[in-house]
C-alpha atoms as a PDB file:
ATOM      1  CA  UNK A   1     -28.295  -0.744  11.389  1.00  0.00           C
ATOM      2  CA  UNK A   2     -30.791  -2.243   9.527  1.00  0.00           C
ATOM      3  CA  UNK A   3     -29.887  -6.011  10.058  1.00  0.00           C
ATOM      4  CA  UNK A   4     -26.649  -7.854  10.954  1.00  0.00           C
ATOM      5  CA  UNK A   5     -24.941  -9.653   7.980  1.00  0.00           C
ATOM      6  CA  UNK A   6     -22.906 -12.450   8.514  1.00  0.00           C
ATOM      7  CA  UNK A   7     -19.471 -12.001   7.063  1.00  0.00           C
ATOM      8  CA  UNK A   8     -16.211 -13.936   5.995  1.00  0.00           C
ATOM      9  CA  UNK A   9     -13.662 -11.800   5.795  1.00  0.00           C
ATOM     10  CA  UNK A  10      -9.934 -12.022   3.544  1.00  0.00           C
ATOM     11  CA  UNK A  11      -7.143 -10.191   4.524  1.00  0.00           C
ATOM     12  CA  UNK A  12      -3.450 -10.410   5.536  1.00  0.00           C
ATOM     13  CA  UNK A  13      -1.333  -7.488   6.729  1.00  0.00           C
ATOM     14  CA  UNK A  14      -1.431  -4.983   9.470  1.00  0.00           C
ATOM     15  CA  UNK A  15      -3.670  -3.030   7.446  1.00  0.00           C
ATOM     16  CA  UNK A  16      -6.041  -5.165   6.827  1.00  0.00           C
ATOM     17  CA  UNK A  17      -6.176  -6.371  10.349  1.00  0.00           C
ATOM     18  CA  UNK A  18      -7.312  -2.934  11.327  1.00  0.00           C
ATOM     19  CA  UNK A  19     -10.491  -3.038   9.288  1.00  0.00           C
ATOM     20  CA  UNK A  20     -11.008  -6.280  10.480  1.00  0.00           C
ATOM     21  CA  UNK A  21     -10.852  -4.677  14.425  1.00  0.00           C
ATOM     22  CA  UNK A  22     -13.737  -2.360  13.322  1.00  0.00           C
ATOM     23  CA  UNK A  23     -15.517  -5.448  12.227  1.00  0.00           C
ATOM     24  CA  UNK A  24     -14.621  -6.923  15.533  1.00  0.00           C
ATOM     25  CA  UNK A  25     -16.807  -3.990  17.241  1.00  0.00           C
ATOM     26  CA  UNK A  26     -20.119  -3.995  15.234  1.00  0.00           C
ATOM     27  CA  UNK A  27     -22.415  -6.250  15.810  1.00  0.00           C
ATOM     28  CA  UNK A  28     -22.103  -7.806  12.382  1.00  0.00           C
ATOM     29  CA  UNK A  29     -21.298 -11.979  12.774  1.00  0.00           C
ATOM     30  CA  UNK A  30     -17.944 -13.176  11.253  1.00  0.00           C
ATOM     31  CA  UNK A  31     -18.148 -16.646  10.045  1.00  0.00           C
ATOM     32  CA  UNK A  32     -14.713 -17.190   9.083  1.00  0.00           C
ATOM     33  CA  UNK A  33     -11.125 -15.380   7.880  1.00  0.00           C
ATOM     34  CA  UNK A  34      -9.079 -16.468   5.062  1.00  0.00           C
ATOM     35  CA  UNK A  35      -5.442 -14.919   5.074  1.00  0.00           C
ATOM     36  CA  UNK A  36      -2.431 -16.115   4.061  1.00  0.00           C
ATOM     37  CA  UNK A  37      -0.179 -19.102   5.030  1.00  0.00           C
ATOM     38  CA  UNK A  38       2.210 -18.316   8.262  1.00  0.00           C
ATOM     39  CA  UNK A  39       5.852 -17.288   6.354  1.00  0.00           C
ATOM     40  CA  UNK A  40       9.238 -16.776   7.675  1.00  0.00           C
ATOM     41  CA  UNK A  41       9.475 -13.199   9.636  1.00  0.00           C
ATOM     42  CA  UNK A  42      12.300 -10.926  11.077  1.00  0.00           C
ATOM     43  CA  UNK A  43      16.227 -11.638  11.271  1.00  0.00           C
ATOM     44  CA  UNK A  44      15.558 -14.823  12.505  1.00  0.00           C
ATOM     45  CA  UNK A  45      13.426 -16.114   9.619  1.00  0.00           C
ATOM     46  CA  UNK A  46      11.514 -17.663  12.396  1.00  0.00           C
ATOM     47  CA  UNK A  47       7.408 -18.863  10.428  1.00  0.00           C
ATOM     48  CA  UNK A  48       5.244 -16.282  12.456  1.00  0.00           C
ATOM     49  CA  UNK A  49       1.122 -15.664  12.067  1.00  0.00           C
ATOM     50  CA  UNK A  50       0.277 -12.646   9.831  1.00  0.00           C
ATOM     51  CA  UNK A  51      -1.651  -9.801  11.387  1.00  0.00           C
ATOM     52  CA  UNK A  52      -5.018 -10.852  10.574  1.00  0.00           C
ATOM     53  CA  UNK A  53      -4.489 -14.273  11.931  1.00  0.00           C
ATOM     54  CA  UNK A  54      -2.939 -12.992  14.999  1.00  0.00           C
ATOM     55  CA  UNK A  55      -5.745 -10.606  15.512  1.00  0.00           C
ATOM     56  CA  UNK A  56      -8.844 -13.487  14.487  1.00  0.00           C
ATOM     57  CA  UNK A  57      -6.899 -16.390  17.086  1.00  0.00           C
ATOM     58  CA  UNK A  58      -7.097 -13.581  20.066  1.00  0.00           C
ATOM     59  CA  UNK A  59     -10.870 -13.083  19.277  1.00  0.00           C
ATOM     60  CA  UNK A  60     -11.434 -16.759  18.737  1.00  0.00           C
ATOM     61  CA  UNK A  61     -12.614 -16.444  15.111  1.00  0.00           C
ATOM     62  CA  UNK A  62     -12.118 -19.579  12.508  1.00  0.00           C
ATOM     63  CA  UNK A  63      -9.436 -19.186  10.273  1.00  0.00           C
ATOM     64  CA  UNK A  64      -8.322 -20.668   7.486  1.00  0.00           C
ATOM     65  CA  UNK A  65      -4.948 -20.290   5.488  1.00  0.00           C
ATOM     66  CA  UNK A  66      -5.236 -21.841   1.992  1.00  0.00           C
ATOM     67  CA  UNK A  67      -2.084 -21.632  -0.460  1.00  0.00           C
ATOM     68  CA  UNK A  68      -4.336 -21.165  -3.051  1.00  0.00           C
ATOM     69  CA  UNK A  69      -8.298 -20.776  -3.006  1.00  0.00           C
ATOM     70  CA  UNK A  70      -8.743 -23.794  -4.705  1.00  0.00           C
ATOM     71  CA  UNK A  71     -12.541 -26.039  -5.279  1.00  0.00           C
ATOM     72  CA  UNK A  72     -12.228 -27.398  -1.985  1.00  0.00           C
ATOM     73  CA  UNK A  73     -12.465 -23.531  -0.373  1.00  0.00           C
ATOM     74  CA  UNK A  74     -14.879 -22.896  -2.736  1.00  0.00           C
ATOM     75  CA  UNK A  75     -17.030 -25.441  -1.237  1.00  0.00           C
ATOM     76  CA  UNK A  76     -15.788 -24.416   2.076  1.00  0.00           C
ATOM     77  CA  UNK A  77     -17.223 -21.002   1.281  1.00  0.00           C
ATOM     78  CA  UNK A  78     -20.431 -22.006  -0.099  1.00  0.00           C
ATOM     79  CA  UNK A  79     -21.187 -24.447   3.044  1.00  0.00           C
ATOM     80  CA  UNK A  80     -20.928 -20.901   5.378  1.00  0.00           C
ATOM     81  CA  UNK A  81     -23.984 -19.854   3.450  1.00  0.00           C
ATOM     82  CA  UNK A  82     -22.352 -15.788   4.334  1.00  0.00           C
ATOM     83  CA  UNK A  83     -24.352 -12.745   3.661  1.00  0.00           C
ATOM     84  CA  UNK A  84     -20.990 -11.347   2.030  1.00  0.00           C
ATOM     85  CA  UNK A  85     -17.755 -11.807   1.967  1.00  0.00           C
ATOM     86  CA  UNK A  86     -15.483  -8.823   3.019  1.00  0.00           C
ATOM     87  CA  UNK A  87     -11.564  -8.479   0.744  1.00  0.00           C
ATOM     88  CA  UNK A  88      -9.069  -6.470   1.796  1.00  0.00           C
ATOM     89  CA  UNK A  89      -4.792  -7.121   1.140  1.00  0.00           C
ATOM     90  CA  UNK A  90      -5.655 -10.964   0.901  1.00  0.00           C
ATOM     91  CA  UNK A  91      -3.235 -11.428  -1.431  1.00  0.00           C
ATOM     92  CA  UNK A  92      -4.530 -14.364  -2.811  1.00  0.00           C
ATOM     93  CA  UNK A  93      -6.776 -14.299  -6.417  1.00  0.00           C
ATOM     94  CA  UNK A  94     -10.598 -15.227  -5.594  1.00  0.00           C
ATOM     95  CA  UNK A  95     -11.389 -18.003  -8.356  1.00  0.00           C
ATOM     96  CA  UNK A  96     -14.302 -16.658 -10.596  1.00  0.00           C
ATOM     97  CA  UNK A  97     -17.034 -19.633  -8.731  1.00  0.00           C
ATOM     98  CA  UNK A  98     -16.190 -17.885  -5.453  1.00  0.00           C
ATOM     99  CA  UNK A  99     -17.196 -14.337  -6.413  1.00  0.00           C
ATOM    100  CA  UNK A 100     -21.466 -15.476  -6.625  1.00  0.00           C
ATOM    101  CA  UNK A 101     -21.050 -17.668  -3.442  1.00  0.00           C
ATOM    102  CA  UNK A 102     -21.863 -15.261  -0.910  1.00  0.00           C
ATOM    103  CA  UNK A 103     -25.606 -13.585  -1.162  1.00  0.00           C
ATOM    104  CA  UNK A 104     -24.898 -10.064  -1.285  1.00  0.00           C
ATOM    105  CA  UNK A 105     -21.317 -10.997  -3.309  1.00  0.00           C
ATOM    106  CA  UNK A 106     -17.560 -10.439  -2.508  1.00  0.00           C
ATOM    107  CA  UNK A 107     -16.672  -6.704  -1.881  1.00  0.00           C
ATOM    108  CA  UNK A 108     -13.254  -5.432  -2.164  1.00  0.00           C
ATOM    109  CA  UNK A 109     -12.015  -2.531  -0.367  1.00  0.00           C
ATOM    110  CA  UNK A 110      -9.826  -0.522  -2.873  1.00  0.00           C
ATOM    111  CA  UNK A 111      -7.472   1.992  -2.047  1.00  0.00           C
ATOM    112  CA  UNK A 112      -7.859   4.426  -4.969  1.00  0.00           C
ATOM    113  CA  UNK A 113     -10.982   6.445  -6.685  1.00  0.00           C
ATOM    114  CA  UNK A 114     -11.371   3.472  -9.043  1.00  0.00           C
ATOM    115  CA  UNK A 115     -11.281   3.163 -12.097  1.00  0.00           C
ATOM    116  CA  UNK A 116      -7.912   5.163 -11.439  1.00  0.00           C
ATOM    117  CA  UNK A 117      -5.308   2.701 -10.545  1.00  0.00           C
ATOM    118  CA  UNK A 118      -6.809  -0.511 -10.868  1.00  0.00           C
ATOM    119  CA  UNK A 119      -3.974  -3.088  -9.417  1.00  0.00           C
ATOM    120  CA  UNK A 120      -1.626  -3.992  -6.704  1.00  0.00           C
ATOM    121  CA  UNK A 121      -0.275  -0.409  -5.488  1.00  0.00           C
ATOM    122  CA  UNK A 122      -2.852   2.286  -5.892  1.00  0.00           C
ATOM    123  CA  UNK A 123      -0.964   4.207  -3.273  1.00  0.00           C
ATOM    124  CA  UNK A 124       2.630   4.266  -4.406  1.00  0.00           C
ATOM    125  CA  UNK A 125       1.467   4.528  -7.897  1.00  0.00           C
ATOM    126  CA  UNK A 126      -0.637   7.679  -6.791  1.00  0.00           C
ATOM    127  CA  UNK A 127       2.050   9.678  -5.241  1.00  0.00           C
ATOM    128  CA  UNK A 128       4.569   8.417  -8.504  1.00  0.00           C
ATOM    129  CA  UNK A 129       2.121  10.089 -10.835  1.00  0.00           C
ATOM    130  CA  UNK A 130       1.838  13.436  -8.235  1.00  0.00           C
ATOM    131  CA  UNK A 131      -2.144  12.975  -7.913  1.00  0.00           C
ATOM    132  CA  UNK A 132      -3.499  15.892  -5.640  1.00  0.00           C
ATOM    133  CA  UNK A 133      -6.123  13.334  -4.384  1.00  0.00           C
ATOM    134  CA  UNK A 134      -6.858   9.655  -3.712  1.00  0.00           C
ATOM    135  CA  UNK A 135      -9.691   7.792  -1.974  1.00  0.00           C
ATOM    136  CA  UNK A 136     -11.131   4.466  -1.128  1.00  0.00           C
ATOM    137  CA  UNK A 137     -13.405   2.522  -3.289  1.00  0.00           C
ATOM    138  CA  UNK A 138     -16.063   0.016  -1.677  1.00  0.00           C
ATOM    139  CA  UNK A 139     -16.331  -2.171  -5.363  1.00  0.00           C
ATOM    140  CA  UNK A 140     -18.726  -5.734  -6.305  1.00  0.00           C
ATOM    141  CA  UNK A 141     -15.673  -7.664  -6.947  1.00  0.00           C
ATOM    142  CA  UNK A 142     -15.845  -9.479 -10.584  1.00  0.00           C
ATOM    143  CA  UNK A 143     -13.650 -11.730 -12.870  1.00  0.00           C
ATOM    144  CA  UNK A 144     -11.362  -8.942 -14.203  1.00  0.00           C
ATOM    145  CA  UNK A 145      -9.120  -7.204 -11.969  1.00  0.00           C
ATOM    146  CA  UNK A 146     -10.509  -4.462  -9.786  1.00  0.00           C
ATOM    147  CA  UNK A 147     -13.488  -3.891 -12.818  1.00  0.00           C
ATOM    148  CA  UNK A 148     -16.321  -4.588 -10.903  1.00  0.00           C
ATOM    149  CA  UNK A 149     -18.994  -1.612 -10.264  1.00  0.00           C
ATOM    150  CA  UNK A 150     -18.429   0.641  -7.160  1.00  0.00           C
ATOM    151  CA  UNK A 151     -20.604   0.692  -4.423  1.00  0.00           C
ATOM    152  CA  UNK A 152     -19.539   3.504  -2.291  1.00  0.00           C
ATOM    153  CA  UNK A 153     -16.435   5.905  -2.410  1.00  0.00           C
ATOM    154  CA  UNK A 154     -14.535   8.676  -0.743  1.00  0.00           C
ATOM    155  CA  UNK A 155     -12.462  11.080  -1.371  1.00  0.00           C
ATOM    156  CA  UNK A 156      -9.214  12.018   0.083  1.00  0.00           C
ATOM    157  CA  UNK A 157      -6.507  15.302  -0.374  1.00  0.00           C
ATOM    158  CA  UNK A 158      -3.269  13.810  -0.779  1.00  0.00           C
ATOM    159  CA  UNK A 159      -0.704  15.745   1.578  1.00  0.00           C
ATOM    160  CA  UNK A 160       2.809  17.862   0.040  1.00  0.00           C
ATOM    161  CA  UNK A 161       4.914  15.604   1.952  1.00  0.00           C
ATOM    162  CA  UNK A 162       2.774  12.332   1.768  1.00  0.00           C
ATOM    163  CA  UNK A 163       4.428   9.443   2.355  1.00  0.00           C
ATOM    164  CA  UNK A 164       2.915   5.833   1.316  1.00  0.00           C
ATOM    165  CA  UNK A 165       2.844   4.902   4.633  1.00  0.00           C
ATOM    166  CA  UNK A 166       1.076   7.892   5.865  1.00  0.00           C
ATOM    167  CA  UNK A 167      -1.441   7.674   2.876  1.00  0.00           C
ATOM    168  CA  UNK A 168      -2.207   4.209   3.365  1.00  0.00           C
ATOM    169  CA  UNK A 169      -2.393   4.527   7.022  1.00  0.00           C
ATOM    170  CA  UNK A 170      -4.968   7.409   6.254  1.00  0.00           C
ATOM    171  CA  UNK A 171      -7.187   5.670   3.423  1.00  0.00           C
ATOM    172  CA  UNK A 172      -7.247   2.466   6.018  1.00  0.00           C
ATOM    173  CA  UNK A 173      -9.156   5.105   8.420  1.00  0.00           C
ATOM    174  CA  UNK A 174     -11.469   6.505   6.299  1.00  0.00           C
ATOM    175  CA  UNK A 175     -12.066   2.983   5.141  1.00  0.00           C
ATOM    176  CA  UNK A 176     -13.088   1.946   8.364  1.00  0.00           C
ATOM    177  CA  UNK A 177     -15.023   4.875   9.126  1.00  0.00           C
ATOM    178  CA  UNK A 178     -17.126   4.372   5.660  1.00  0.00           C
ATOM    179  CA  UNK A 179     -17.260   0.752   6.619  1.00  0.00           C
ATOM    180  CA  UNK A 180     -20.584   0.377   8.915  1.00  0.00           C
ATOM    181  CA  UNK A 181     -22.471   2.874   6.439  1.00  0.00           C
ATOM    182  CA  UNK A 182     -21.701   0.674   3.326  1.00  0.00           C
ATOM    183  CA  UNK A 183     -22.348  -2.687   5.499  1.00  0.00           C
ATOM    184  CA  UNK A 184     -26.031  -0.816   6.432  1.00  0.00           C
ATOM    185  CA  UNK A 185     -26.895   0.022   2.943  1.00  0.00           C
ATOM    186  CA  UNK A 186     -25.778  -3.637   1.718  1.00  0.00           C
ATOM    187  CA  UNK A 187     -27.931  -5.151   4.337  1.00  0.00           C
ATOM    188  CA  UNK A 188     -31.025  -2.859   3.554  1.00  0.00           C
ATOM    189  CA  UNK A 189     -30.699  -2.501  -0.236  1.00  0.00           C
ATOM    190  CA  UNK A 190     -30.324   0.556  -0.431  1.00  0.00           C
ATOM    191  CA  UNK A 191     -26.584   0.676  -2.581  1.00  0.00           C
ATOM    192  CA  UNK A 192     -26.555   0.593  -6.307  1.00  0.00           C
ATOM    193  CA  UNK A 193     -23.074  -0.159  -7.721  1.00  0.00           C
ATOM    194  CA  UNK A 194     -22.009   1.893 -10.311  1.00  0.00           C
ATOM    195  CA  UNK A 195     -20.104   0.665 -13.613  1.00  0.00           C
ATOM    196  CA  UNK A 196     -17.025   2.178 -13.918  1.00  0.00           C
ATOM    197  CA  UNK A 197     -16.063   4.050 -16.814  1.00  0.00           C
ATOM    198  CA  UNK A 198     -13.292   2.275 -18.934  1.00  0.00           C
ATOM    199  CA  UNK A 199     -12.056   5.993 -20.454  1.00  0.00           C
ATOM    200  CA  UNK A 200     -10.642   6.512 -16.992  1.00  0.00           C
ATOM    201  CA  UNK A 201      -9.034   3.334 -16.282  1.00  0.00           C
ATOM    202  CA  UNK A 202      -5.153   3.280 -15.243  1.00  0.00           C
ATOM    203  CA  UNK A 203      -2.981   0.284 -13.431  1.00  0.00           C
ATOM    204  CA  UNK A 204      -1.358   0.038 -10.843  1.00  0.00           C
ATOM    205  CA  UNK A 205       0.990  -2.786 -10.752  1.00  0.00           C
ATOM    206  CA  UNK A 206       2.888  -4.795  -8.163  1.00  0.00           C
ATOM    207  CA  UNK A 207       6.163  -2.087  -7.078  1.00  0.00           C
ATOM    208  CA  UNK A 208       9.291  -4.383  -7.391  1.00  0.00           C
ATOM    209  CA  UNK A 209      12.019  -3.772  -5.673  1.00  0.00           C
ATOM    210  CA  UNK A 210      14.771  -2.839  -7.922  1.00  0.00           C
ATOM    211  CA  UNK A 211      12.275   0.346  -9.159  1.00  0.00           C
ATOM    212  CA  UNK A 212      13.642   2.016  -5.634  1.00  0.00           C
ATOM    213  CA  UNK A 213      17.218   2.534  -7.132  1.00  0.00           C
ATOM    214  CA  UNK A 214      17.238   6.069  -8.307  1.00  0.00           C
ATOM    215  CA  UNK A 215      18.228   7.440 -11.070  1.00  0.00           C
ATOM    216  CA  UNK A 216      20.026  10.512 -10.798  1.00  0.00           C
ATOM    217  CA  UNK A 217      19.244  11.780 -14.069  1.00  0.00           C
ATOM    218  CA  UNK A 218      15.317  12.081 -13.674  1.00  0.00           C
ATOM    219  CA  UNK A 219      14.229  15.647 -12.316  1.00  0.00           C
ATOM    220  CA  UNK A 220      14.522  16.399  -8.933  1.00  0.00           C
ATOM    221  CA  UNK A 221      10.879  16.521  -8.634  1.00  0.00           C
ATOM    222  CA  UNK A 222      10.498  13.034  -9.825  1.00  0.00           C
ATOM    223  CA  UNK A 223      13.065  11.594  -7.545  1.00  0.00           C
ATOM    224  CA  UNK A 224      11.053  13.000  -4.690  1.00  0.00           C
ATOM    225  CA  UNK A 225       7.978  11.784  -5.337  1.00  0.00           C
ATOM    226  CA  UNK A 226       9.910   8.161  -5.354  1.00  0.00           C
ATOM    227  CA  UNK A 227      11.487   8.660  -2.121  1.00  0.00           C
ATOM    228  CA  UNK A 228       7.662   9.314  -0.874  1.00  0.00           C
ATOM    229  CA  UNK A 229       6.142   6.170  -2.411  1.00  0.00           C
ATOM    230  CA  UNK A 230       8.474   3.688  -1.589  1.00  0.00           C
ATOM    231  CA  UNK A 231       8.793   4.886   2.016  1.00  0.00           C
ATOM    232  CA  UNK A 232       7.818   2.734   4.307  1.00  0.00           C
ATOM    233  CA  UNK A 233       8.691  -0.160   1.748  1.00  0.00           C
ATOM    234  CA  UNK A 234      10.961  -0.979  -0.412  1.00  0.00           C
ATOM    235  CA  UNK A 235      12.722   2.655   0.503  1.00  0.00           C
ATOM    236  CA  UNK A 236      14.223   4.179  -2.224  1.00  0.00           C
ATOM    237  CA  UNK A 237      17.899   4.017  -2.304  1.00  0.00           C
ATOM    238  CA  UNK A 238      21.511   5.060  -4.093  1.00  0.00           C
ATOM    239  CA  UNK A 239      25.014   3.826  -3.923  1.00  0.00           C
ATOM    240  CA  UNK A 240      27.519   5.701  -1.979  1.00  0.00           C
ATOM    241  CA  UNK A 241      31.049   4.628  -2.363  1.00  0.00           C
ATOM    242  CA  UNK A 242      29.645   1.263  -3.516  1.00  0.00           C
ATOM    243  CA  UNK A 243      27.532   1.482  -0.058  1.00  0.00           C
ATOM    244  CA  UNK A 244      23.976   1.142  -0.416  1.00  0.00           C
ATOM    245  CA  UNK A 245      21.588   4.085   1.179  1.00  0.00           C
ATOM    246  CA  UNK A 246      18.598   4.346   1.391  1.00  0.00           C
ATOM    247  CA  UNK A 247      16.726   7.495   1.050  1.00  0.00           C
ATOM    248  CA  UNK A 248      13.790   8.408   3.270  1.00  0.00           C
ATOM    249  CA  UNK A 249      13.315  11.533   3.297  1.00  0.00           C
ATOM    250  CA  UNK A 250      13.890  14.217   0.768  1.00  0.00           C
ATOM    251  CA  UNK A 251      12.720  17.424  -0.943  1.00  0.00           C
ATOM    252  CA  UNK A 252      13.209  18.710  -4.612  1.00  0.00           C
ATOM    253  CA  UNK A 253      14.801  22.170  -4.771  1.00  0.00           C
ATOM    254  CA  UNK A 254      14.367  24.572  -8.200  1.00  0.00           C
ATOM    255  CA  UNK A 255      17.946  26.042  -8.491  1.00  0.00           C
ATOM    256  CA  UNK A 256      19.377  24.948 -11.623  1.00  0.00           C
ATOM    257  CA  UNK A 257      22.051  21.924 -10.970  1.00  0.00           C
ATOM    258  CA  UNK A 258      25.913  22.854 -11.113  1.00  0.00           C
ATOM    259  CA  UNK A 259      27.017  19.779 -11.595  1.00  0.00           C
ATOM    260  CA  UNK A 260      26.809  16.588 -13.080  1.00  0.00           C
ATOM    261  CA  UNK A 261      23.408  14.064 -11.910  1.00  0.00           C
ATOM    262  CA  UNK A 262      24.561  12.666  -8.591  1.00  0.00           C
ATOM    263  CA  UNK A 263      26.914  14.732  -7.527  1.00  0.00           C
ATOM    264  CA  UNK A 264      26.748  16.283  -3.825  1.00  0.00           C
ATOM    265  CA  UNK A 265      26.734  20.039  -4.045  1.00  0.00           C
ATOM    266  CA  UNK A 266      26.462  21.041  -0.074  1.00  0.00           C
ATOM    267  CA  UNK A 267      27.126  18.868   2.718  1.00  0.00           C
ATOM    268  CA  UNK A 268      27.909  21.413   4.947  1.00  0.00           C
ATOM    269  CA  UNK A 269      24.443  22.636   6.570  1.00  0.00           C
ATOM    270  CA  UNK A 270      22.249  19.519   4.749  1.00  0.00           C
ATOM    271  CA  UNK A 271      23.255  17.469   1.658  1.00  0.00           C
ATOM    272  CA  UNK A 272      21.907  18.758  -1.447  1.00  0.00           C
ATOM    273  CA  UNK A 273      22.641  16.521  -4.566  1.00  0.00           C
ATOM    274  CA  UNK A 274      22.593  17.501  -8.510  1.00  0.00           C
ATOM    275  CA  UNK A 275      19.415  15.716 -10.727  1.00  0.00           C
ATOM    276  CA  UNK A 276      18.816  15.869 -14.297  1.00  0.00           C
ATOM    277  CA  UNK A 277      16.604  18.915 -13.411  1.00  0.00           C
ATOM    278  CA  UNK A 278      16.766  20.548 -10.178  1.00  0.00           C
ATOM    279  CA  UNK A 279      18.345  19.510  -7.087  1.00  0.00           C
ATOM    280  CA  UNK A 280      17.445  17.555  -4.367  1.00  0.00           C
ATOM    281  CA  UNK A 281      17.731  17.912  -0.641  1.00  0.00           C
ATOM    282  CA  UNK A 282      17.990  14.881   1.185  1.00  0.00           C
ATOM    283  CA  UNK A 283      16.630  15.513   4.572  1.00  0.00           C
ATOM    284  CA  UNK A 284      16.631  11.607   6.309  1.00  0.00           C
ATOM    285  CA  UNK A 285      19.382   8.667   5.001  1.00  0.00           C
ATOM    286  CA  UNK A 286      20.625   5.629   6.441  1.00  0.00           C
ATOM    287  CA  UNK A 287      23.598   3.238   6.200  1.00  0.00           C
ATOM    288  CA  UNK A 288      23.913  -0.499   5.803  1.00  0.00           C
ATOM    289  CA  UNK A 289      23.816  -1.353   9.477  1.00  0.00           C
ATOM    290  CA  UNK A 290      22.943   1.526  10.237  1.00  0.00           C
ATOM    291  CA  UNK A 291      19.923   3.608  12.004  1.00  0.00           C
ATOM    292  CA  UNK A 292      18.032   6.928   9.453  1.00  0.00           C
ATOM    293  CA  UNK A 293      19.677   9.869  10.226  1.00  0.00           C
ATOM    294  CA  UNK A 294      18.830  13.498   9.784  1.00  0.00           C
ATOM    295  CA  UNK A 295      20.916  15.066   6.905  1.00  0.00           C
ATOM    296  CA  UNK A 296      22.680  17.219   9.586  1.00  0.00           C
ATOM    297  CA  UNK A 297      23.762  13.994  11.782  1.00  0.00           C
ATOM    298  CA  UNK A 298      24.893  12.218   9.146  1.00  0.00           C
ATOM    299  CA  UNK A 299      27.358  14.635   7.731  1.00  0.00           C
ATOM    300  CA  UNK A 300      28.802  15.053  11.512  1.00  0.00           C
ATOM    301  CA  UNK A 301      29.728  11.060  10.977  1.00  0.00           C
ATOM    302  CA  UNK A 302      30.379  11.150   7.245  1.00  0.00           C
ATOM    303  CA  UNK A 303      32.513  13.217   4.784  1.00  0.00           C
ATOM    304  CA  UNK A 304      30.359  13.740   1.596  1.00  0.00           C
ATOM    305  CA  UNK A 305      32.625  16.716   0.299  1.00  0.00           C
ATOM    306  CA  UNK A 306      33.175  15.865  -3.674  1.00  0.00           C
ATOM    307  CA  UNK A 307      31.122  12.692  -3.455  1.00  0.00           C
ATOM    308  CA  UNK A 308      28.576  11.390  -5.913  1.00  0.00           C
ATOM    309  CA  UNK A 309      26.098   9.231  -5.341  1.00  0.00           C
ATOM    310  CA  UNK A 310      25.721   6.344  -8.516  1.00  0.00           C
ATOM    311  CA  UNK A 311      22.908   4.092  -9.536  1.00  0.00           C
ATOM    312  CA  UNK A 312      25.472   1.569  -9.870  1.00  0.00           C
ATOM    313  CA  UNK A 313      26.080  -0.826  -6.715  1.00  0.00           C
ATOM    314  CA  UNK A 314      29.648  -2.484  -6.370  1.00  0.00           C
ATOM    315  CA  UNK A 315      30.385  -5.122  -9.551  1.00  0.00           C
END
């Protein structure tokens, strides 16, 4: 390592708490963390730290927890006099006056080979669109969104059944494994950021979660690809005698569909179900109340024979 940088670093969920343990064991300085405000958590609604904070009060780190990075945490930042300042799932928009206030600048960790899928959900957005590959982008954050130029990146295969869990879980190790290199050549000089090329540039916006609900009459292969990116959250789902279920797991099957979008065509040794184009196997389900089950387990406990599953919940 060339020289140690002293480093605020902005991040909120379990993800981002990970990077923040490899920061934890260099021998960089942290100065301070910004994450979110503590919100309601669990069954019990019950106001509990985010994973960053819990993570920064156990190692005795300063934190702060602005609703919105406003002048006064501007001037907050600029009194730290930081070497950088570190972004990864803060959540919260970094005003423009921020972005300069650190010598070396704000970085942003990006999960995706920017330009591609600029935005809030690179990785469910990359598995939508069937990418064969994905990466994480090391990028000189500026006053557009996720258009600054990229200091470092790495690629990464994206796997047949990739889930976005797995994916993100994945990227978060490689980013942390890229981390001390990029941290060395900031503190030595020795990056040049690259501009990214605007012919290239696609979004990635925030996944609500009404886009979950499938719709039996895309192609099997489409469906799929949902049930993948929305699993671990929001989990895609269906209606099932006006019960909702959500869909974990699943495959796409190229037999032509005998039947019309929806309806179950086996549920004897798994459940296959008709699509606009193809059929799909659904391999992992689960009831309201209920724990996932394995297609086999859950036709022991329910009779699917002639059902159809609807995108329409009960009126």
């Amino acid at each position: 390592m060339s020289s140690a940088l002293n480093i605020v670093f902005a991040g909120t969920p379990a993800f981002a708490a990970s990077i923040l343990q490899t920061l934890l064991e260099d021998e960089h300085r942290i100065l301070c963390i910004y994450t979110q405000p503590d919100r309601p958590a669990g069954r019990g609604r019950k106001v509990c730290p985010g994973p960053v904070k819990a993570l920064a009060t156990e190692a005795g780190l300063v934190v702060r927890q602005p609703e919105h990075f406003d002048e006064t945490e501007c001037a907050h930042l600029a009194g730290l006099r930081a070497d950088v300042m570190l972004v990864f799932a803060y959540g919260l928009l970094l005003p423009v006056q921020a972005l300069d206030l650190p010598r070396l600048g704000c970085i942003n960790i990006h999960t995706s080979l920017l330009p591609r899928w600029r935005g809030a959900a690179p990785v469910q957005h990359a598995l939508l669109a069937g990418d064969q590959e994905t990466g994480i982008s090391f990028m000189r954050m500026v006053e557009a969104l996720d258009a600054g130029p990229v200091l470092h990146q790495k690629r990464c295969k994206i796997r047949t059944k990739e889930t976005a869990a797995s994916l993100r879980e994945r990227l978060v190790q490689l980013a942390g494994a890229e981390l001390a290199s990029v941290l060395d050549g900031l503190a030595s000089a020795k990056l040049s950021a690259e501009p990214q090329d605007s012919v290239d540039v696609s979004f990635a916006p925030k996944i609500h979660k009404n886009e979950a609900r499938i719709d039996w009459q895309e192609s099997a292969v489409r469906i799929e690809r949902k049930v993948r990116a929305f699993n671990d959250w929001p989990v895609a789902y269906s209606y099932l005698e006006e019960q909702r279920v959500r869909i974990w797991e699943a495959h796409p099957q190229a037999q032509k569909a005998d039947g019309l979008p929806g309806t179950v065509l086996e549920a004897r040794n798994g459940i296959e179900v008709a699509t606009g184009e193809g059929v799909l196997g659904i391999d992992r389900l689960q009831m309201p109340g209920g724990r996932p089950l394995s297609a086999q387990d859950f036709i022991n406990a329910h009779d699917l024979q002639g059902q159809c599953f609807s995108c329409k919940g009960p009126v």
